[in-house]
C-alpha atoms as a PDB file:
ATOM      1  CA  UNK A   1     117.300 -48.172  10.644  1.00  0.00           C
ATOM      2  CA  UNK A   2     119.545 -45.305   9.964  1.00  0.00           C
ATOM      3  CA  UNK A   3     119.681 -42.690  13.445  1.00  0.00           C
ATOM      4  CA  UNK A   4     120.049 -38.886  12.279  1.00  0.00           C
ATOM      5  CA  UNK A   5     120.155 -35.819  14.821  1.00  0.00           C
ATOM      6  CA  UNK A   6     120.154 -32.437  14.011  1.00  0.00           C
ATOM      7  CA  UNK A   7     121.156 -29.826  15.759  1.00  0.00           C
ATOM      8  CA  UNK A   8     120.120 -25.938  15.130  1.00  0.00           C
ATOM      9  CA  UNK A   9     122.328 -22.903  16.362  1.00  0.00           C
ATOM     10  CA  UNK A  10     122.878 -19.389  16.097  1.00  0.00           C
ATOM     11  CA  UNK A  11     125.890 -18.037  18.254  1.00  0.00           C
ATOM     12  CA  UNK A  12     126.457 -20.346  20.357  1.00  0.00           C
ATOM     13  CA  UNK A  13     129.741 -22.390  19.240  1.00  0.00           C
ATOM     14  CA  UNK A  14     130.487 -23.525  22.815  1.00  0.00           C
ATOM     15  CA  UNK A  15     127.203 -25.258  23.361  1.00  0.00           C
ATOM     16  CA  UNK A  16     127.333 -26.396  19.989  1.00  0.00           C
ATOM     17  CA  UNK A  17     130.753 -28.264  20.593  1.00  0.00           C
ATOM     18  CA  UNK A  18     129.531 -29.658  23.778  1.00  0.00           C
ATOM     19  CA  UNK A  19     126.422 -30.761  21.871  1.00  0.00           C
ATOM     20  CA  UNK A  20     128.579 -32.573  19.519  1.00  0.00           C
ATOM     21  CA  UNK A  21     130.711 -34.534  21.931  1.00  0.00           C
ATOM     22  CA  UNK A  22     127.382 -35.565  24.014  1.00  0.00           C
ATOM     23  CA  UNK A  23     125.836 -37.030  20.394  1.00  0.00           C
ATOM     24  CA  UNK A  24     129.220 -39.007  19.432  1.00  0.00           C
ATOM     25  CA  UNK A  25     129.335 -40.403  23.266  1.00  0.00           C
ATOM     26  CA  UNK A  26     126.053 -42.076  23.051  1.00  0.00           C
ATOM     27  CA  UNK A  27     125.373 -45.731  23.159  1.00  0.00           C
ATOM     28  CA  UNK A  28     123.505 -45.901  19.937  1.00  0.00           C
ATOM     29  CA  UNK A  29     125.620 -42.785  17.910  1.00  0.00           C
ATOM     30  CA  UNK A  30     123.751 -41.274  15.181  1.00  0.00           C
ATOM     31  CA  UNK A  31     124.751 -41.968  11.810  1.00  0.00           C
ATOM     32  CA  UNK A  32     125.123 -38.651  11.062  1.00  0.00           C
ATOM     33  CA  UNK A  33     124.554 -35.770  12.948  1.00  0.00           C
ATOM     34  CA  UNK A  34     122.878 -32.349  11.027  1.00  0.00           C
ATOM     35  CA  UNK A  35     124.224 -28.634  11.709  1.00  0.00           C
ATOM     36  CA  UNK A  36     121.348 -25.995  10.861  1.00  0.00           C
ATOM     37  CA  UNK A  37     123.913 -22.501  11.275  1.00  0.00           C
ATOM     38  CA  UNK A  38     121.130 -20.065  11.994  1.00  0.00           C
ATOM     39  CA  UNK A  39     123.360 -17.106  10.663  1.00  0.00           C
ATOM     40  CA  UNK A  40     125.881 -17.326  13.362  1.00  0.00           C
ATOM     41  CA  UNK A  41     128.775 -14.979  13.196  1.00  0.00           C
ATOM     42  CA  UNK A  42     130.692 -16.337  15.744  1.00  0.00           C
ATOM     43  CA  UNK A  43     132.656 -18.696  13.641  1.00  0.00           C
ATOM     44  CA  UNK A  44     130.135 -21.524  13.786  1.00  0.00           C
ATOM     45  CA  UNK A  45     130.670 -22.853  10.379  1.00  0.00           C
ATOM     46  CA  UNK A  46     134.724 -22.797  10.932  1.00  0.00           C
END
């Protein structure tokens, strides 16, 4: 079974990051992990 998690943002790169960190630190990681950039303009998609 295949684990995906997907995350949605909009301005808000700093929780984002932290988000990111706290999905690759799990026991089971996902294999893959989903952005949805909500029209950030805070250089999300950088």
């Amino acid at each position: 079974m295949k684990v995906f998690a997907t995350v949605v943002t909009h301005n808000r790169i700093e929780s984002l990051k932290k988000c990111i960190e706290h999905l690759r630190k799990q026991t089971r990681k996902p294999d893959a992990i989903i952005i949805i950039n909500n029209g950030s303009t805070d250089h999300t998609l950088e």
